[in-house]
C-alpha atoms as a PDB file:
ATOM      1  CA  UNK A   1     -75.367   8.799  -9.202  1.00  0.00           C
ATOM      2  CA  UNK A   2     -76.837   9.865 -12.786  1.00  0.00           C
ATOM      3  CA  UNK A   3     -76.850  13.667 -13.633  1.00  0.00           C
ATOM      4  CA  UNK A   4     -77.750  15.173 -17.051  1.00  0.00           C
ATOM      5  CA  UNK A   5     -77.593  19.116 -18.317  1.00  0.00           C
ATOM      6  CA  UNK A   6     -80.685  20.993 -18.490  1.00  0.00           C
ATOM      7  CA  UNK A   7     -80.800  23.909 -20.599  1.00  0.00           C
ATOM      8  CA  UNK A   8     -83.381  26.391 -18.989  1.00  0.00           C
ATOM      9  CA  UNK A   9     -84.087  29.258 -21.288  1.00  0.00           C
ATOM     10  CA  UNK A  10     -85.828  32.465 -20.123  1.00  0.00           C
ATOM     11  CA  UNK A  11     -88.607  33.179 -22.164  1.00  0.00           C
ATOM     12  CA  UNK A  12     -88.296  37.039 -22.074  1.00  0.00           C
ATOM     13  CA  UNK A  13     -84.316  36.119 -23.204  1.00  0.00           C
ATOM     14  CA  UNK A  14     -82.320  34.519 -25.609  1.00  0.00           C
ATOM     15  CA  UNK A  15     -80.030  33.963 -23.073  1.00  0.00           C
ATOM     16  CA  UNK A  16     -79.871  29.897 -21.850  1.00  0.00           C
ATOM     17  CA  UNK A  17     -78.571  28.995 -18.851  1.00  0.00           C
ATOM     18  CA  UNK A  18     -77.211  25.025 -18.511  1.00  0.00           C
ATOM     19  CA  UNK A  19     -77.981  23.694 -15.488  1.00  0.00           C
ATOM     20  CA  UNK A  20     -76.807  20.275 -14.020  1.00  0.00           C
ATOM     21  CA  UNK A  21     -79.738  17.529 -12.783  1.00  0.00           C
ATOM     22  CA  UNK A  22     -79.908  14.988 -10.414  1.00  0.00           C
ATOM     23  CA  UNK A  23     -82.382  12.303 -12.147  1.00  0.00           C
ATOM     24  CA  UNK A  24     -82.263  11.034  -8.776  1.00  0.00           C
ATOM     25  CA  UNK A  25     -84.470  13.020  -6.353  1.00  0.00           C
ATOM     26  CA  UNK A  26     -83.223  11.257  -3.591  1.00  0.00           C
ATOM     27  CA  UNK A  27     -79.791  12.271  -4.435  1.00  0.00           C
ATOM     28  CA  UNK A  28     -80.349  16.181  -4.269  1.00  0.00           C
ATOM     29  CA  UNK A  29     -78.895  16.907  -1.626  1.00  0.00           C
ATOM     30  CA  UNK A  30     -75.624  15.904  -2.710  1.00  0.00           C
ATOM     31  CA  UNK A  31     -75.346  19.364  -5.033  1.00  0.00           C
ATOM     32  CA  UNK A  32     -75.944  22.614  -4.138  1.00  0.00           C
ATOM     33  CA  UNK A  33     -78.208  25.312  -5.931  1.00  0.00           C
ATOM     34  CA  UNK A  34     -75.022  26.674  -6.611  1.00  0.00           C
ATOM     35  CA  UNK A  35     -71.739  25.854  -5.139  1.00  0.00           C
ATOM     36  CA  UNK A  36     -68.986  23.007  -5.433  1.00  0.00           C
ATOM     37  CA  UNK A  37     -69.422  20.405  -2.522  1.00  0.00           C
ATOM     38  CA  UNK A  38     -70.840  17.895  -5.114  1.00  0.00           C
ATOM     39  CA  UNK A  39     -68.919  14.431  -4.328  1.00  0.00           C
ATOM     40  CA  UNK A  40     -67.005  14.307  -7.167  1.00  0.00           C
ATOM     41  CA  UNK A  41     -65.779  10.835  -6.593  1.00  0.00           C
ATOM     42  CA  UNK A  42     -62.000   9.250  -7.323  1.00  0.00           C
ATOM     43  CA  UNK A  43     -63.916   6.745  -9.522  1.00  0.00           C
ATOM     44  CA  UNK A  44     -64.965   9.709 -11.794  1.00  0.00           C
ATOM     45  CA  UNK A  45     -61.779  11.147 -11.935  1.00  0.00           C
ATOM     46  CA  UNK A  46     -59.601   8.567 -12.703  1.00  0.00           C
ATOM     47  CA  UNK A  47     -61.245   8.457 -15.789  1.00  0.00           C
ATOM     48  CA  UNK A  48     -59.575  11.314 -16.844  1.00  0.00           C
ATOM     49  CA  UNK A  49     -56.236   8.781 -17.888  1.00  0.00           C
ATOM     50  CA  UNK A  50     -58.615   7.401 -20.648  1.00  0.00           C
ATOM     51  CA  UNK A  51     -59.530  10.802 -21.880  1.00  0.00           C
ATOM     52  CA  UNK A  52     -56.201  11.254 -23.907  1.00  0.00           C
ATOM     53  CA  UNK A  53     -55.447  14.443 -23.497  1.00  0.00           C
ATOM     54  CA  UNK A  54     -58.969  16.281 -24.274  1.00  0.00           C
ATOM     55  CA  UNK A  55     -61.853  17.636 -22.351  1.00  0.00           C
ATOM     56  CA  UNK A  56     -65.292  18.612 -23.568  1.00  0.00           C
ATOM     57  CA  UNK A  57     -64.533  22.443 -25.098  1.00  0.00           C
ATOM     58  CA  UNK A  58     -66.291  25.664 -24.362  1.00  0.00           C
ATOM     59  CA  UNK A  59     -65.571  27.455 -27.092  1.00  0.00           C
ATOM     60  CA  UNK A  60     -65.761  31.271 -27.927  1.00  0.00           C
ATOM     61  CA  UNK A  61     -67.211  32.231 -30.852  1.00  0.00           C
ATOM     62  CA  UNK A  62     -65.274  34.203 -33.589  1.00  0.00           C
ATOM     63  CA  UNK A  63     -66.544  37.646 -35.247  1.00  0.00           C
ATOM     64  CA  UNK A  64     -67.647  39.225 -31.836  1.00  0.00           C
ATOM     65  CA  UNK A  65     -70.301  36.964 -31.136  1.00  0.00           C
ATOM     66  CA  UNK A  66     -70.874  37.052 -27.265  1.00  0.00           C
ATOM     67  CA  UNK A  67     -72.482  33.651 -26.767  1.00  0.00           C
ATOM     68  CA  UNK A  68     -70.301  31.530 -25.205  1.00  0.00           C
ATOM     69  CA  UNK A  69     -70.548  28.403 -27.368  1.00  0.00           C
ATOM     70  CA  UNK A  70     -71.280  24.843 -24.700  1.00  0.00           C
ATOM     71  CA  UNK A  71     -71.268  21.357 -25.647  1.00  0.00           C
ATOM     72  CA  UNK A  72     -74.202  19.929 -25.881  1.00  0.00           C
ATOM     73  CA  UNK A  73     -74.242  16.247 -23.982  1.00  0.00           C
ATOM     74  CA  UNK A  74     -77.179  15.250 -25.770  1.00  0.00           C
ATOM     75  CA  UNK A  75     -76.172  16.272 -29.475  1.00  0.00           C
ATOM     76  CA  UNK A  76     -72.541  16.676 -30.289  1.00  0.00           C
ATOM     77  CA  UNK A  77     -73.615  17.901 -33.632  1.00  0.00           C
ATOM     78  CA  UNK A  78     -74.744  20.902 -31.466  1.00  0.00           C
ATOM     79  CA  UNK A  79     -73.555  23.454 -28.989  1.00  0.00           C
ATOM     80  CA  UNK A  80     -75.992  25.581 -26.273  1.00  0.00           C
ATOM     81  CA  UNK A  81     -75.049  29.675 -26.590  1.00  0.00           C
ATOM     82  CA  UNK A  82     -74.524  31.026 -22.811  1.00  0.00           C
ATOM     83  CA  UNK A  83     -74.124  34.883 -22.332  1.00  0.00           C
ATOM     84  CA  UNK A  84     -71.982  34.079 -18.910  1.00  0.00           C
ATOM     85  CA  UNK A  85     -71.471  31.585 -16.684  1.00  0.00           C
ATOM     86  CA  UNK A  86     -69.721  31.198 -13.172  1.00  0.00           C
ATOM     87  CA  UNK A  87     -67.151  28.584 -12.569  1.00  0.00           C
ATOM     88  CA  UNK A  88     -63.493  27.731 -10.573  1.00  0.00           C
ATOM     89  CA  UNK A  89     -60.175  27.936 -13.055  1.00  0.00           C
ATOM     90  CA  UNK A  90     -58.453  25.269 -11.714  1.00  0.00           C
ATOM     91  CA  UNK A  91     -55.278  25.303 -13.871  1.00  0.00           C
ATOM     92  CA  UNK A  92     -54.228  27.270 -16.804  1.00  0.00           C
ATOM     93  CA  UNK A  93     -51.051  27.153 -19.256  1.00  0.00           C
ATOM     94  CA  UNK A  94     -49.740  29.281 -22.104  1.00  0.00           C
ATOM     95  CA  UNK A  95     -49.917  27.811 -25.383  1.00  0.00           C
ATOM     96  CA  UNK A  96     -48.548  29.178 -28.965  1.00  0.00           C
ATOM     97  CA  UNK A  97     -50.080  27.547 -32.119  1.00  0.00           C
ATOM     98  CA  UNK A  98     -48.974  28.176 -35.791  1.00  0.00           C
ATOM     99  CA  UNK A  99     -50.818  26.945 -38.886  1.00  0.00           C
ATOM    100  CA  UNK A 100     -49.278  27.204 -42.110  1.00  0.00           C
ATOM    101  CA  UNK A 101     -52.756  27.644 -43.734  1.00  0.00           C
ATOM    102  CA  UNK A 102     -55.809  30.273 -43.616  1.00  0.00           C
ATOM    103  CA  UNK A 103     -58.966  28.282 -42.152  1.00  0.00           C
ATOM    104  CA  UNK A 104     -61.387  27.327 -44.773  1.00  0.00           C
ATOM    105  CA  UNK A 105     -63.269  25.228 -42.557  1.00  0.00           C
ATOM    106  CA  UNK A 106     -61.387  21.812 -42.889  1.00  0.00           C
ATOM    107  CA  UNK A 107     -60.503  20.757 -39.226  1.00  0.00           C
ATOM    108  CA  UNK A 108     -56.892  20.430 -39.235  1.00  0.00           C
ATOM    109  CA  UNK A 109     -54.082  20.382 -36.364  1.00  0.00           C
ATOM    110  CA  UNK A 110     -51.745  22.839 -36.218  1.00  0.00           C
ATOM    111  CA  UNK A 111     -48.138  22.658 -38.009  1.00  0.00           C
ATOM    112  CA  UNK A 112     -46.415  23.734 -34.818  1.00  0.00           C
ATOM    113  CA  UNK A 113     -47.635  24.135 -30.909  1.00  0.00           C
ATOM    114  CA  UNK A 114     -45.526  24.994 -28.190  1.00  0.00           C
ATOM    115  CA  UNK A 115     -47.254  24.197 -24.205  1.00  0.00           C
ATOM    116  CA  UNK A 116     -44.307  26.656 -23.061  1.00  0.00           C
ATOM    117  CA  UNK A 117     -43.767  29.064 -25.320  1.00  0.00           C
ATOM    118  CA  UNK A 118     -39.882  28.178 -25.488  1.00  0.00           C
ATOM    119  CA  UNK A 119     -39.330  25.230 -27.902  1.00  0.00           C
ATOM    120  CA  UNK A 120     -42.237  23.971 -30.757  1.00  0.00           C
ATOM    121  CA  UNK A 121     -43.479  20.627 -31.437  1.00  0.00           C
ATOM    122  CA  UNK A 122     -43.966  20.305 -35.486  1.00  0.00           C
ATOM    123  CA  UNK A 123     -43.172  22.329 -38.709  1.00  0.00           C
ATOM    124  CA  UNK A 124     -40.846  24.809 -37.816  1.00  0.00           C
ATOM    125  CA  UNK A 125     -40.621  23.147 -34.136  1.00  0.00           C
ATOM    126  CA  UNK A 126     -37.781  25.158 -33.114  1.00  0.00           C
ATOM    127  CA  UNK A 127     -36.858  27.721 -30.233  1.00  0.00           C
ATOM    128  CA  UNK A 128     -39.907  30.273 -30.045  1.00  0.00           C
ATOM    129  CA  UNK A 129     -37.731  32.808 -29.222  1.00  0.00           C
ATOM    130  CA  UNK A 130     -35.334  31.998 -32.464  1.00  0.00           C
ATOM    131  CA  UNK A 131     -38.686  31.459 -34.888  1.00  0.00           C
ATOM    132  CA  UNK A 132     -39.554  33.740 -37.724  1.00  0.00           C
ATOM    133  CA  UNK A 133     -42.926  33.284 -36.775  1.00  0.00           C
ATOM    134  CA  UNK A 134     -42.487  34.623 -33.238  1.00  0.00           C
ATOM    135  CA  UNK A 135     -42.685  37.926 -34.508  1.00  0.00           C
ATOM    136  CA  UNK A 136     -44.944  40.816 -35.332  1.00  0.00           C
ATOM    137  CA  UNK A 137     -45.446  41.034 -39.401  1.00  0.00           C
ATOM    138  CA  UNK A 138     -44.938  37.381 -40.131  1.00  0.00           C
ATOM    139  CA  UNK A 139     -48.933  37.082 -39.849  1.00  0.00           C
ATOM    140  CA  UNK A 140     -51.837  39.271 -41.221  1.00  0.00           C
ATOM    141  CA  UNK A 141     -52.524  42.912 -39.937  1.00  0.00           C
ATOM    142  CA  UNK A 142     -48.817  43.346 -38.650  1.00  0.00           C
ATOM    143  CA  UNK A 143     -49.287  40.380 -35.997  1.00  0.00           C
ATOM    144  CA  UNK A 144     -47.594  36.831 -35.372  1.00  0.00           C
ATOM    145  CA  UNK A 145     -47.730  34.334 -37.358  1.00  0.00           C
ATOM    146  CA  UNK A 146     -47.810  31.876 -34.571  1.00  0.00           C
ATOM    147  CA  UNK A 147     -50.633  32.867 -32.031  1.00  0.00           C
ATOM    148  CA  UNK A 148     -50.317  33.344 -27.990  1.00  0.00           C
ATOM    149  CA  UNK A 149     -53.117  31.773 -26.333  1.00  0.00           C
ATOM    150  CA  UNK A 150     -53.970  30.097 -22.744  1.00  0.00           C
ATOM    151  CA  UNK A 151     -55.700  27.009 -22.338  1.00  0.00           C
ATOM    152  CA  UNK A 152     -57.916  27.010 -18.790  1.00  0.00           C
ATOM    153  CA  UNK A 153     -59.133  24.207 -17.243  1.00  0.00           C
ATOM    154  CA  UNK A 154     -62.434  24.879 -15.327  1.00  0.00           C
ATOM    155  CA  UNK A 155     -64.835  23.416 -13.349  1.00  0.00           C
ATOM    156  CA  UNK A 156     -68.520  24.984 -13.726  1.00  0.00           C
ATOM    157  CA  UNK A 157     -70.816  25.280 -10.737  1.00  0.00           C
ATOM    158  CA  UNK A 158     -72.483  21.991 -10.523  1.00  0.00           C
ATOM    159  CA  UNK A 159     -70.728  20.323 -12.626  1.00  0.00           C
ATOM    160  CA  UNK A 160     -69.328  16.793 -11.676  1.00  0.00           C
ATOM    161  CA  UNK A 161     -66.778  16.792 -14.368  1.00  0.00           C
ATOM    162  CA  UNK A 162     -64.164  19.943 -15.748  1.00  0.00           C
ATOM    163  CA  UNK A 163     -63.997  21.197 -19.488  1.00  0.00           C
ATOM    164  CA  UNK A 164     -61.424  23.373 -21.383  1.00  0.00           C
ATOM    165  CA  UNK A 165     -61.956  26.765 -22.368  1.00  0.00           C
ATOM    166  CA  UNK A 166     -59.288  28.138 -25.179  1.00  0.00           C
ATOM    167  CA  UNK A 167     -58.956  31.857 -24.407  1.00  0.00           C
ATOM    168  CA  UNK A 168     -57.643  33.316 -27.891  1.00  0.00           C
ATOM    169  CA  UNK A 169     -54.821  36.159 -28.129  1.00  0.00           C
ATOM    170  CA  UNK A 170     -57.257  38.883 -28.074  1.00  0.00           C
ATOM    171  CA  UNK A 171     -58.251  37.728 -24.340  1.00  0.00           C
ATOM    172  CA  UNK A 172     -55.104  37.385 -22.825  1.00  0.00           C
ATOM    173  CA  UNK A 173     -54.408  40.706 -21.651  1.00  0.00           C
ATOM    174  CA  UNK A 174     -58.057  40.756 -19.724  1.00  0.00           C
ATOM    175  CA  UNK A 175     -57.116  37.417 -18.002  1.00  0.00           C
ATOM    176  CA  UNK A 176     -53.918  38.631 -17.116  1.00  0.00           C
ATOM    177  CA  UNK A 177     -55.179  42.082 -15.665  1.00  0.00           C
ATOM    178  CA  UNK A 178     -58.177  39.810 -13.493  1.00  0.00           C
ATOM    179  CA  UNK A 179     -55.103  37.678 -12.571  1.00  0.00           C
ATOM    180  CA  UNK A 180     -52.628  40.402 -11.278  1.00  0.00           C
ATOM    181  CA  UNK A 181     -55.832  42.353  -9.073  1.00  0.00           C
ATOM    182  CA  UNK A 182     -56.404  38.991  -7.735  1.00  0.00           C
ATOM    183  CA  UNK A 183     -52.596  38.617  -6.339  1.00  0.00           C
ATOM    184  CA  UNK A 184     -52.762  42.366  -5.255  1.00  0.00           C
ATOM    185  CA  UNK A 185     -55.695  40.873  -2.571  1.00  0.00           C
ATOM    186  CA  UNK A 186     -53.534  38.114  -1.897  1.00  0.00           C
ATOM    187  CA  UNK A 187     -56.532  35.856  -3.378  1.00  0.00           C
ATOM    188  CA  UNK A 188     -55.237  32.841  -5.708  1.00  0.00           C
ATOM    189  CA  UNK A 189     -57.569  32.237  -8.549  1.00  0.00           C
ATOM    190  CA  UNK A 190     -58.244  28.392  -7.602  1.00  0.00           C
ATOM    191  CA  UNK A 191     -59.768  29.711  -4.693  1.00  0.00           C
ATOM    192  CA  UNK A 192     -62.565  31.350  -5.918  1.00  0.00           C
ATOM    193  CA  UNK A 193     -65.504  31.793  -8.285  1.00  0.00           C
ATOM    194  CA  UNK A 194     -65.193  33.292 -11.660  1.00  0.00           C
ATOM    195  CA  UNK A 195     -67.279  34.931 -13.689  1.00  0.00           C
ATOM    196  CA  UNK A 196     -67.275  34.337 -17.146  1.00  0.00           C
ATOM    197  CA  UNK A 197     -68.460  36.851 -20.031  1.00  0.00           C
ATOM    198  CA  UNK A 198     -67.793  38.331 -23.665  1.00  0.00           C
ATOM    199  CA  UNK A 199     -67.870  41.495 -25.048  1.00  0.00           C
ATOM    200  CA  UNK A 200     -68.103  42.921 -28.404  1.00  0.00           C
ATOM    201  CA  UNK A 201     -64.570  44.650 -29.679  1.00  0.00           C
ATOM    202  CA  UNK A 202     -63.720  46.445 -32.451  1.00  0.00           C
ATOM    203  CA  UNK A 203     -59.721  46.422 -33.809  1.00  0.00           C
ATOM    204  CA  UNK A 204     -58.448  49.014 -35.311  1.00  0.00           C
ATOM    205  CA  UNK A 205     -59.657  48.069 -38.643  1.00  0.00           C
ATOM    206  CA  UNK A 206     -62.942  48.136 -37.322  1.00  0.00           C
ATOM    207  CA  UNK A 207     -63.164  44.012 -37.552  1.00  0.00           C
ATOM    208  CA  UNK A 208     -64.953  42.944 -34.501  1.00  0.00           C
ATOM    209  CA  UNK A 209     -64.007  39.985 -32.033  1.00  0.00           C
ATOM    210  CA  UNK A 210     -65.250  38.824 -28.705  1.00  0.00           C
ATOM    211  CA  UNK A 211     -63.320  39.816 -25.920  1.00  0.00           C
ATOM    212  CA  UNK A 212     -63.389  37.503 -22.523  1.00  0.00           C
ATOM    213  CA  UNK A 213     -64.358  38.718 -19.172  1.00  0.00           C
ATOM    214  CA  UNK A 214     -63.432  38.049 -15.376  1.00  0.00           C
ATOM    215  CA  UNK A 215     -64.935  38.707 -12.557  1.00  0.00           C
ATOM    216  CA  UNK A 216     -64.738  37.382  -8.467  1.00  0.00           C
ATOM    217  CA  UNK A 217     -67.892  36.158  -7.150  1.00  0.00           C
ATOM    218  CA  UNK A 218     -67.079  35.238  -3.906  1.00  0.00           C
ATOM    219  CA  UNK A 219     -64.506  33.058  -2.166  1.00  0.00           C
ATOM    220  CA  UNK A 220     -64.948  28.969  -2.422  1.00  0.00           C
ATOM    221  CA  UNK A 221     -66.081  28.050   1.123  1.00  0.00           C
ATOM    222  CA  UNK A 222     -64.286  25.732   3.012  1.00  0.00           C
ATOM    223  CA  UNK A 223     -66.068  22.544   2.052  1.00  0.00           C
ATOM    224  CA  UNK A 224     -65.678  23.365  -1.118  1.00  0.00           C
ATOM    225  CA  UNK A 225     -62.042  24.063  -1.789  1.00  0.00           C
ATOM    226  CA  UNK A 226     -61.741  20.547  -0.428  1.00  0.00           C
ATOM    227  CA  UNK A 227     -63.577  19.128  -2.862  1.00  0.00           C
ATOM    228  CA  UNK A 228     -61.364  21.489  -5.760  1.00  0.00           C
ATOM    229  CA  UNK A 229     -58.104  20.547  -3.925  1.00  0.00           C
ATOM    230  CA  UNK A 230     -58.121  17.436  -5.231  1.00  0.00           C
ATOM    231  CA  UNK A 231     -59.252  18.204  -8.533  1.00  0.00           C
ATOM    232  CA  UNK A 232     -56.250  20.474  -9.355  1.00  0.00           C
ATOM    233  CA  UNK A 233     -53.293  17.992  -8.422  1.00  0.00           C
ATOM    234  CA  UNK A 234     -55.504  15.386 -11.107  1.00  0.00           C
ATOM    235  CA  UNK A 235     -55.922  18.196 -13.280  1.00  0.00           C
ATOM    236  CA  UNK A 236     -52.397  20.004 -13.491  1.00  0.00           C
ATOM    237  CA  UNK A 237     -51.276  16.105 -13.996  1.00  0.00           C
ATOM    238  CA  UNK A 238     -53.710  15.482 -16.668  1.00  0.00           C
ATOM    239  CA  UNK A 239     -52.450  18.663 -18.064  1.00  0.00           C
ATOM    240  CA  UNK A 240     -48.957  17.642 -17.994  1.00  0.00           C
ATOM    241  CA  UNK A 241     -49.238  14.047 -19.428  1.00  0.00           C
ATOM    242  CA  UNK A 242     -51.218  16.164 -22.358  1.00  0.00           C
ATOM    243  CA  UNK A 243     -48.409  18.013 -23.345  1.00  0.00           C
ATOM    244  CA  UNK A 244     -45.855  15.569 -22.909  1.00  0.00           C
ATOM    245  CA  UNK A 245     -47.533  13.216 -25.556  1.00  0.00           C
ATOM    246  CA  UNK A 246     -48.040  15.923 -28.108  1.00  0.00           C
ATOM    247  CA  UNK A 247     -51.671  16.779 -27.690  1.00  0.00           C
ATOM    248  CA  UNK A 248     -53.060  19.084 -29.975  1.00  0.00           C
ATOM    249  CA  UNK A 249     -56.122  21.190 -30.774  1.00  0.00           C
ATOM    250  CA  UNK A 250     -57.913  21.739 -33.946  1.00  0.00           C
ATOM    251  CA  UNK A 251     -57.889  25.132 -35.672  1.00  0.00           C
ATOM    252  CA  UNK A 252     -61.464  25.039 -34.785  1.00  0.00           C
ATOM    253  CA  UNK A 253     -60.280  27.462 -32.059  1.00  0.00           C
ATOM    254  CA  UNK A 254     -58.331  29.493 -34.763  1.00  0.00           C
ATOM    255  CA  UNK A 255     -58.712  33.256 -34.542  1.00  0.00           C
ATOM    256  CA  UNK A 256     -59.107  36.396 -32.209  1.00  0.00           C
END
């Protein structure tokens, strides 16, 4: 089955929305207008052992943008600005990176990483809890040097493959509130649709940054959680071969 990303754009809106299409019109009926019971085969995702380590990124933009910032399949010299979208977080970790260096637009790694926040890979690659930049002043504005983030692992509606979405320090508390109202429902966040947004924050310098959103859509039907079920063992595997080789991300993602 062939598929390739649509971007529809209102013409009244800036706004795009990416849409996945079948070039097969016979095929059709195989994904809903909007849903997951596509048949995301085992062929497709056993590819994900050759992907070492990395996804296609959604990435959030810095300065309080609140474009969501999607690859573009077509032209990976561009990306496709998306006010929201709605997808299923199959997996998510906490990750802590530390670069010795401001950004000045070189793509580097960083020095040191941590995928558990208790021991870091690189330069200091010690405890976190020990490191002397685990703490608040060893970075600018009175914050840490080394930076809290979570890494999610997502699967858009009609999408046949997941990305990664880097949710910055500045995001975390929002995720975590969404996550504890969730468990107060007795509702576990693989099981539904999420709604993804930004808004436009000020700190208390008055320096703005974009600030993530959650929402619940709606509970995954049947049908479709058994499509996601398998999804998350491959994924939380993928996730965990990833960190056990070292994978790292660029400080593209720096900031926020």
């Amino acid at each position: 089955m062939s598929t390739n990303i649509e971007v529809n754009k209102d013409k009244t809106s800036k706004n795009s929305e990416i849409v996945l299409k079948n070039k097969d019109a016979s095929e059709n009926s195989a994904i809903k207008k909007s849903g997951f019971t596509a048949n995301i085969s085992d062929e497709i995702l056993e590819e994900l052992v050759n992907l070492n380590g990395k996804l296609e990124k959604i990435k959030i933009p810095a300065g309080g943008g609140t474009s969501f910032e999607f690859p573009n399949f077509e032209n990976a010299d561009e990306t496709i600005p998306v006010k929201e979208f709605s997808a299923v977080i199959l997996y998510h970790h906490p990750i802590s990176i530390y670069y010795a260096q401001d950004y000045d637009g070189t793509v580097v790694s960083p020095d040191c990483i941590s995928f558990d926040e208790t021991i870091g890979i690189g330069n200091p690659g010690e405890l976190c809890k020990n490191c002397s930049f685990n703490i608040f002043g060893s970075g600018k504005n009175g914050g840490k040097a080394c930076k809290a983030k979570i890494q999610l692992y997502i699967l858009c509606e009609n999408a046949l493959f997941p990305m990664s979405i880097l949710l910055p320090t500045s995001s975390i508390k929002s995720f975590q509130n969404y996550i504890r109202r969730l468990l107060y429902q007795g509702k576990k966040l693989n099981s539904l649709i999420t709604k993804f947004s930004l808004k436009r924050v000020l700190n208390k310098k008055g320096t703005p940054y974009a600030q993530s959103c959650f929402s619940a859509i709606r509970e995954l039907e049947p049908a479709e959680f058994d499509v996601i079920k398998k999804l998350i063992e491959k994924i939380k595997n993928f996730a965990e071969e990833a960190k056990k080789n070292g994978v790292q991300v660029s400080n593209e993602t720096k900031g926020n």
